[in-house]
PDB file of N, CA and C in Angstrom:
ATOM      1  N   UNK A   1     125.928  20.637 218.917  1.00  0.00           N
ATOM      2  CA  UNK A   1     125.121  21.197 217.858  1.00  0.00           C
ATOM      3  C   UNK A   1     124.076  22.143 218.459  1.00  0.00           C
ATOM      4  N   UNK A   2     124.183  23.584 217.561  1.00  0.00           N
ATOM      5  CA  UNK A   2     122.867  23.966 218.056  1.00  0.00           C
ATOM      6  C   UNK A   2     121.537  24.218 217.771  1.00  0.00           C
ATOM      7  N   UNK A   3     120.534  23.851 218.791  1.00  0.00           N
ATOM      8  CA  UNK A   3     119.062  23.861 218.507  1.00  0.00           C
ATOM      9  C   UNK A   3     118.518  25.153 217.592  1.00  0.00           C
ATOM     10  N   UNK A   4     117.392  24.922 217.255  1.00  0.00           N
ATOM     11  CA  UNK A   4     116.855  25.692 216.234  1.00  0.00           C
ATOM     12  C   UNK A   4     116.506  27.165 217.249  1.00  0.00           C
ATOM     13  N   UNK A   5     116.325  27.022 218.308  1.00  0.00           N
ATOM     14  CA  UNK A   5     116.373  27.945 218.817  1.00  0.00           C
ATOM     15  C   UNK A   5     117.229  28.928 219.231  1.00  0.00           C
ATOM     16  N   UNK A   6     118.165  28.591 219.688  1.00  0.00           N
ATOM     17  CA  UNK A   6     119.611  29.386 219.982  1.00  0.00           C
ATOM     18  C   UNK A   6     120.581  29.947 218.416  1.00  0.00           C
ATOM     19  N   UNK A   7     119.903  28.799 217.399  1.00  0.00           N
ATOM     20  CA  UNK A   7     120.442  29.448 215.887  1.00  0.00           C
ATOM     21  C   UNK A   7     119.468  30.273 215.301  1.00  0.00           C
ATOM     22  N   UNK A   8     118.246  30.235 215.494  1.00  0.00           N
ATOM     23  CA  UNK A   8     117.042  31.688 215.205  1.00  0.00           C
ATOM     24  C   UNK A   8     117.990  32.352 215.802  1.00  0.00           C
ATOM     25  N   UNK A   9     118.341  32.777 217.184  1.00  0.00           N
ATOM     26  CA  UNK A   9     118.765  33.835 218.214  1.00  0.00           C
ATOM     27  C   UNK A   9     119.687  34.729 217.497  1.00  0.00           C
ATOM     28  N   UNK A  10     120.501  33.870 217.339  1.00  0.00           N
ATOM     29  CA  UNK A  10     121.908  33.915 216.459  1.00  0.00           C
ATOM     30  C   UNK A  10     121.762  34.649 214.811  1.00  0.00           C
ATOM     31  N   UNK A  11     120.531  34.129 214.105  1.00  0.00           N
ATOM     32  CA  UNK A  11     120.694  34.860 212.463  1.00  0.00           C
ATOM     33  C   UNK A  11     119.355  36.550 213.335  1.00  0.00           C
ATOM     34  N   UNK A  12     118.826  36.042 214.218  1.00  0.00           N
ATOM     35  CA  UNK A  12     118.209  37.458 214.148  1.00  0.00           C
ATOM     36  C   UNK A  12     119.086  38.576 215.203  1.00  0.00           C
ATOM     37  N   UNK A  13     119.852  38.102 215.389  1.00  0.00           N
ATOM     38  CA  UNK A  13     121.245  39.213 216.403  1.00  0.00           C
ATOM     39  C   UNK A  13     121.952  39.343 215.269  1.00  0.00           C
ATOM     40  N   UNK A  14     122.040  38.874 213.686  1.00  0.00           N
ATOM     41  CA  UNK A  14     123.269  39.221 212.766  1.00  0.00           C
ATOM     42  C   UNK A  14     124.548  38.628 213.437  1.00  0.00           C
ATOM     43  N   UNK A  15     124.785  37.859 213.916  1.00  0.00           N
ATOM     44  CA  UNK A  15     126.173  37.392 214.650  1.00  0.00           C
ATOM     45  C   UNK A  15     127.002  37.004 213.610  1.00  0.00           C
ATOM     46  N   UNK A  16     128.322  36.881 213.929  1.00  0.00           N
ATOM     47  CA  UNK A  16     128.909  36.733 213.462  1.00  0.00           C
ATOM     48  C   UNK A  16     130.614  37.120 213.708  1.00  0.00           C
ATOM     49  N   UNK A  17     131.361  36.336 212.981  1.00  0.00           N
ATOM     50  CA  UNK A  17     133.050  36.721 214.016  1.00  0.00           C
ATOM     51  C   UNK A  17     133.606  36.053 213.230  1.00  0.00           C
ATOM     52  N   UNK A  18     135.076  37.143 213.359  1.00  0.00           N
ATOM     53  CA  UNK A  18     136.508  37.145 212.493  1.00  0.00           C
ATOM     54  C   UNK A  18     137.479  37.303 213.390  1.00  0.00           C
ATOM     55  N   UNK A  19     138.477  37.873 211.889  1.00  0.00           N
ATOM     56  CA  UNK A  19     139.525  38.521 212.755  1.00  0.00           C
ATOM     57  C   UNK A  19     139.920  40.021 212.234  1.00  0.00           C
ATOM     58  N   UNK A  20     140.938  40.704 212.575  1.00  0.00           N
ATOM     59  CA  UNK A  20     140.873  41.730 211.809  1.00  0.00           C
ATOM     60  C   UNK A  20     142.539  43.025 212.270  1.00  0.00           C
ATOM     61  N   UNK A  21     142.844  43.877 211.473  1.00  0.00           N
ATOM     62  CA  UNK A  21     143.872  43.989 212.024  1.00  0.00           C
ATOM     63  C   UNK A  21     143.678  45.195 213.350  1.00  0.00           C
ATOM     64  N   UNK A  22     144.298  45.754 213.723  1.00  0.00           N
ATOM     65  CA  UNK A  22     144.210  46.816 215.095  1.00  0.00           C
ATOM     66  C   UNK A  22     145.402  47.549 215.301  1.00  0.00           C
ATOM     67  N   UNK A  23     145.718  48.926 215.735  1.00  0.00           N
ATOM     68  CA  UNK A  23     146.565  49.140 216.304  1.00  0.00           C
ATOM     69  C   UNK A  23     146.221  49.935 217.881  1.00  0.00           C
ATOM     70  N   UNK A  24     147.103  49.944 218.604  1.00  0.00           N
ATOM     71  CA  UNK A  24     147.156  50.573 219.534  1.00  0.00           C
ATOM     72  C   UNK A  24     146.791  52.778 219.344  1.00  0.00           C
ATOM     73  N   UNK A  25     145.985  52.888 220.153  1.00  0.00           N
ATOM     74  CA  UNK A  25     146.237  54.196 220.274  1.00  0.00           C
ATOM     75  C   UNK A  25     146.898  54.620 220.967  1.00  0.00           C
ATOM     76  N   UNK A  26     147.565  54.524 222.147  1.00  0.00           N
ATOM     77  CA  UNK A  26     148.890  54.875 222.567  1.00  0.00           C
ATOM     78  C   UNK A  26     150.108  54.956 222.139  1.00  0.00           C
ATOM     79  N   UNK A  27     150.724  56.043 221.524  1.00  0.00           N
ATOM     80  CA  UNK A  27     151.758  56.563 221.196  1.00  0.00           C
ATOM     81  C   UNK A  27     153.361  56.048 221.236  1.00  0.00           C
ATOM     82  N   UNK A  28     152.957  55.548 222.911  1.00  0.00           N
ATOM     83  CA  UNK A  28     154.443  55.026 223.104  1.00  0.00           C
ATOM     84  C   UNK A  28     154.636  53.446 223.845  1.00  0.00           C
ATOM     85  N   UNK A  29     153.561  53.014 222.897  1.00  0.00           N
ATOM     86  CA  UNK A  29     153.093  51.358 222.531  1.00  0.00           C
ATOM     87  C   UNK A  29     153.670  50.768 221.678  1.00  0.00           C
ATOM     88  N   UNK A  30     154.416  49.189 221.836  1.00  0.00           N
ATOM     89  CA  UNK A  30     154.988  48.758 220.608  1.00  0.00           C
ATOM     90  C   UNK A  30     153.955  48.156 219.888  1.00  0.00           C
ATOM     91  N   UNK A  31     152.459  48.194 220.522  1.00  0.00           N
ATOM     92  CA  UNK A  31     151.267  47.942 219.421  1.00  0.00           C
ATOM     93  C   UNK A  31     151.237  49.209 218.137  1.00  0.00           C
ATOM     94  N   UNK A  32     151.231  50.551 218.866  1.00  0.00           N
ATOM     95  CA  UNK A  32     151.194  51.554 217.814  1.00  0.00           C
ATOM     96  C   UNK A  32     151.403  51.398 216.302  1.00  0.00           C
ATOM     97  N   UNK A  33     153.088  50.853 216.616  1.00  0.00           N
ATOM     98  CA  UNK A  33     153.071  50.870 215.186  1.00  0.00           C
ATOM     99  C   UNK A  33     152.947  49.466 214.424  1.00  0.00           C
ATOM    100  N   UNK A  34     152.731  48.547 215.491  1.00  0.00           N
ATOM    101  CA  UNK A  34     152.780  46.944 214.928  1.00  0.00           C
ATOM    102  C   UNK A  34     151.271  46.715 214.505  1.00  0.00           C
ATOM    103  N   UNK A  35     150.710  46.649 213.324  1.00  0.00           N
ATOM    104  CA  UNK A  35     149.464  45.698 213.627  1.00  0.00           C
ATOM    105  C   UNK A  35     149.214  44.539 214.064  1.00  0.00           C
ATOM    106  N   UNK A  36     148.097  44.559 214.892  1.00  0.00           N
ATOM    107  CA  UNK A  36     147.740  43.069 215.516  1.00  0.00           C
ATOM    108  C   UNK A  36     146.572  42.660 215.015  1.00  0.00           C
ATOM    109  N   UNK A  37     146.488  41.261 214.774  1.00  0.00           N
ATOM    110  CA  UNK A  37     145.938  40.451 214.340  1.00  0.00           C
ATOM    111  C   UNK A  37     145.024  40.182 215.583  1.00  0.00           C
ATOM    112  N   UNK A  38     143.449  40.432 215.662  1.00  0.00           N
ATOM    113  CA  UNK A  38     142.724  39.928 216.460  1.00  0.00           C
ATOM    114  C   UNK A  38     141.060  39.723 216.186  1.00  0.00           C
ATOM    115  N   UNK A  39     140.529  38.802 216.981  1.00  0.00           N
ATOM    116  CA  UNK A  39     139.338  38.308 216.990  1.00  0.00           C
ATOM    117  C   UNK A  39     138.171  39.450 217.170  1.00  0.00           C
ATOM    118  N   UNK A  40     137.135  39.530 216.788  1.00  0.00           N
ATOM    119  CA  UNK A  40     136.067  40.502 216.816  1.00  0.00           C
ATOM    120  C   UNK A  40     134.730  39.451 216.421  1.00  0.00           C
ATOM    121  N   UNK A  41     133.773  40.076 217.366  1.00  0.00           N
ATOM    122  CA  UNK A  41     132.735  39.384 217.188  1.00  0.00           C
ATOM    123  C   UNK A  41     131.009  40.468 217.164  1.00  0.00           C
ATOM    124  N   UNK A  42     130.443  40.092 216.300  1.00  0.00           N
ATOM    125  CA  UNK A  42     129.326  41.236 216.478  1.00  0.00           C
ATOM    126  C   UNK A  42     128.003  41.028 216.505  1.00  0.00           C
ATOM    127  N   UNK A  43     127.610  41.718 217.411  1.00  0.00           N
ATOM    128  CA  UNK A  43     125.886  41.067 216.845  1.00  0.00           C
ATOM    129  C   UNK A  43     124.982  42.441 217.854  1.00  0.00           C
ATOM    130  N   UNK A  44     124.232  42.066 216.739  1.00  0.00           N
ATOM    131  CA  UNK A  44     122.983  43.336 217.096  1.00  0.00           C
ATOM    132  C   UNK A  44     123.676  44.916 216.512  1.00  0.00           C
ATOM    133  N   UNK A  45     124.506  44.760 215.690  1.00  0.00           N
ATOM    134  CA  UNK A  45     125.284  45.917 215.208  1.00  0.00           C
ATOM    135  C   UNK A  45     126.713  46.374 216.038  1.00  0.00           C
ATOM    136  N   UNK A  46     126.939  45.495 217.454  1.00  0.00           N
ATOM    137  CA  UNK A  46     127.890  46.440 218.028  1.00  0.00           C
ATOM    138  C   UNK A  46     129.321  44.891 218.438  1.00  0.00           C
ATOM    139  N   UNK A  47     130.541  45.560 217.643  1.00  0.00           N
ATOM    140  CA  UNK A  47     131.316  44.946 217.552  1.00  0.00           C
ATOM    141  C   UNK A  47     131.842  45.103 219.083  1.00  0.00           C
ATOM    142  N   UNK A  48     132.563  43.798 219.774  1.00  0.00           N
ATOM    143  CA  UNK A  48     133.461  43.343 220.444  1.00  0.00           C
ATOM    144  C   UNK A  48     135.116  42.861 220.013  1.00  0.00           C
ATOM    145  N   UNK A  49     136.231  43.575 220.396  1.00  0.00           N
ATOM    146  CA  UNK A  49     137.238  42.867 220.293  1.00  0.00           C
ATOM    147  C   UNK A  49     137.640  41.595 221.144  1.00  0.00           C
ATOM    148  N   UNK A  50     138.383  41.002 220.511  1.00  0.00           N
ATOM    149  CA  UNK A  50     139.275  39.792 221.995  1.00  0.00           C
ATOM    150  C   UNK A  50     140.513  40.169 221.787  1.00  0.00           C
ATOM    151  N   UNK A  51     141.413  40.200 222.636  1.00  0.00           N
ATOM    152  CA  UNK A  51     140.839  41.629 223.696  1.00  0.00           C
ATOM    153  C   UNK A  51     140.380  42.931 223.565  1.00  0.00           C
ATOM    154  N   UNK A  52     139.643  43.126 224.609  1.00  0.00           N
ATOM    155  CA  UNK A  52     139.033  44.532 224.451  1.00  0.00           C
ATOM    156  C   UNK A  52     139.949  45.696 224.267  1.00  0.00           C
ATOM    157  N   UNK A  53     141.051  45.807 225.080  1.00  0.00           N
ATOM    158  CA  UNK A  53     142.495  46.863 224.765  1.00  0.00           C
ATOM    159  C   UNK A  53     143.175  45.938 224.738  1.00  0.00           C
ATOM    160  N   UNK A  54     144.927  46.693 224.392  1.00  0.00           N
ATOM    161  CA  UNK A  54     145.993  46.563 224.278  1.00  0.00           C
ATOM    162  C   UNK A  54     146.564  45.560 225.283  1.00  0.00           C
ATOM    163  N   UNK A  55     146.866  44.576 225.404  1.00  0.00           N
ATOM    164  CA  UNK A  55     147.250  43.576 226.108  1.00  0.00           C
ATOM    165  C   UNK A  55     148.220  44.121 226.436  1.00  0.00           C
ATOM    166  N   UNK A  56     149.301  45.330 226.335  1.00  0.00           N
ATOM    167  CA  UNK A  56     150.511  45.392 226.349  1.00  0.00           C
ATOM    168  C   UNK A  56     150.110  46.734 227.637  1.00  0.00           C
ATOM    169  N   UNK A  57     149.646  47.658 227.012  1.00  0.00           N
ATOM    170  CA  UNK A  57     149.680  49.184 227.955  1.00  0.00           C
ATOM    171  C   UNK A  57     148.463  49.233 227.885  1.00  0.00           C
ATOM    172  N   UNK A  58     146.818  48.597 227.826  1.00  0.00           N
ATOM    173  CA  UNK A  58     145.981  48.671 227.948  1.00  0.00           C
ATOM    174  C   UNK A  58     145.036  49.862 227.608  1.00  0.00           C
ATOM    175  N   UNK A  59     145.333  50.207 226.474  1.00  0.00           N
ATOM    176  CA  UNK A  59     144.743  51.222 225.869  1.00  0.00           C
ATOM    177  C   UNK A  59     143.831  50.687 224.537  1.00  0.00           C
ATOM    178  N   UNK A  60     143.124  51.674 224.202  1.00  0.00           N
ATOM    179  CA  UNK A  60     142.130  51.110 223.231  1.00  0.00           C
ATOM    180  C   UNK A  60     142.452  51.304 221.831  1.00  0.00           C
ATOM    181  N   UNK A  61     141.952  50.291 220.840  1.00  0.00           N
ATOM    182  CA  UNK A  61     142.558  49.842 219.903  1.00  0.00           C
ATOM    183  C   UNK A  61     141.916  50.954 218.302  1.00  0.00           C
ATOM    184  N   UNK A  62     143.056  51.194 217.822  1.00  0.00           N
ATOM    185  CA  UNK A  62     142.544  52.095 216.170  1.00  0.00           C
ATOM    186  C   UNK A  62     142.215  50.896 215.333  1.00  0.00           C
ATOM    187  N   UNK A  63     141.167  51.493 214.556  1.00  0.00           N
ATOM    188  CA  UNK A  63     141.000  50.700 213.529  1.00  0.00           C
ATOM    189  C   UNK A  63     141.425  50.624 212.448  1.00  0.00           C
ATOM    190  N   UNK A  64     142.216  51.600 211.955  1.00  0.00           N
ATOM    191  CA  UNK A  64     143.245  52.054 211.151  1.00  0.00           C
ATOM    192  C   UNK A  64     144.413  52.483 211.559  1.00  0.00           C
ATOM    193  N   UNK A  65     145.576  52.394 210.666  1.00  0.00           N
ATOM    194  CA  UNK A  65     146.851  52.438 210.708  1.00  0.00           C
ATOM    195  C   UNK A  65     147.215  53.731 211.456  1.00  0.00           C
ATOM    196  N   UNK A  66     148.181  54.013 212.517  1.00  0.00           N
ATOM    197  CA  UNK A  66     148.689  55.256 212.704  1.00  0.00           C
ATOM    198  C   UNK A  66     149.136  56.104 211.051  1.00  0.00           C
ATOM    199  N   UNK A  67     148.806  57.134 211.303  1.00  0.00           N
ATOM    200  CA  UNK A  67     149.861  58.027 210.605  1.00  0.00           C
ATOM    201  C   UNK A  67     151.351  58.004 210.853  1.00  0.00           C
ATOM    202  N   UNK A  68     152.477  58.006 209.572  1.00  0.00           N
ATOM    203  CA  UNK A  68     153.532  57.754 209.525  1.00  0.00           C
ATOM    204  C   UNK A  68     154.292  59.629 209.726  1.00  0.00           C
ATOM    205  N   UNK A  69     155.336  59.441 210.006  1.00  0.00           N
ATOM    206  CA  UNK A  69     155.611  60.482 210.538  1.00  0.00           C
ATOM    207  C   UNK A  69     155.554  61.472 208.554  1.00  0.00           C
ATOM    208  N   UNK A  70     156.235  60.644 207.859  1.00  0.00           N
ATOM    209  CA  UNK A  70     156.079  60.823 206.764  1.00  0.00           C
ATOM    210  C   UNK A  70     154.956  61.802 205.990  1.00  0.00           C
ATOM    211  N   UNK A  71     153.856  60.983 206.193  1.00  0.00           N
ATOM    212  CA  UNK A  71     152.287  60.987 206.289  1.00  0.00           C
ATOM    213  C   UNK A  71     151.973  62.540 207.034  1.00  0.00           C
ATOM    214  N   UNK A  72     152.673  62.783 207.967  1.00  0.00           N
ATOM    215  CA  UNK A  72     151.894  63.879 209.033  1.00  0.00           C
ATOM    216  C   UNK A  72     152.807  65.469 208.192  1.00  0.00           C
ATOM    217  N   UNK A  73     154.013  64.549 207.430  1.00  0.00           N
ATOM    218  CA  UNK A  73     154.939  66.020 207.255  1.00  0.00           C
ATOM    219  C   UNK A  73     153.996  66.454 205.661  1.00  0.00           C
ATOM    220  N   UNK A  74     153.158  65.790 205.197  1.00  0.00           N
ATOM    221  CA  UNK A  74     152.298  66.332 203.954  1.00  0.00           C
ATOM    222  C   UNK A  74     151.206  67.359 204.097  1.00  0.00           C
ATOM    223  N   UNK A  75     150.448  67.004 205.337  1.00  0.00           N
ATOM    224  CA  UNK A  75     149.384  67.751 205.740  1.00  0.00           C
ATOM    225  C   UNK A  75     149.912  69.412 206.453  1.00  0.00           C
TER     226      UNK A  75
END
């Protein structure tokens, strides 16, 4: 359990943690087009993933969906 002190710490850092989806920004990642399901945690305004990149090709993660090739032939 934690003390009143380390839980002050905690509501005045805003903490707090989920999960959330991700994709890879690397192109020729089978994260790219898969979303992944992962942990994020934040406090003081600045989010952390678990993991920080791509477990796969170690690149850093979108927060939104790639564009579908579909998607790119409209614009």
């Amino acid at each position: 359990m934690m003390d009143f002190g380390e839980a002050h710490e905690r509501f005045l850092a805003a903490y707090h943690t989920g999960f959330t989806d991700v994709w890879c920004s690397n192109r020729k990642c089978d994260n790219h087009d898969q979303g992944q399901s992962i942990r994020y945690e934040v406090e003081y305004g600045q989010a952390t993933y678990m993991p920080p990149e791509c477990d796969k090709c170690g690149a850093s993660w979108l927060n939104e969906a790639p564009a579908t090739e579909d998607e790119e032939d409209e614009y």
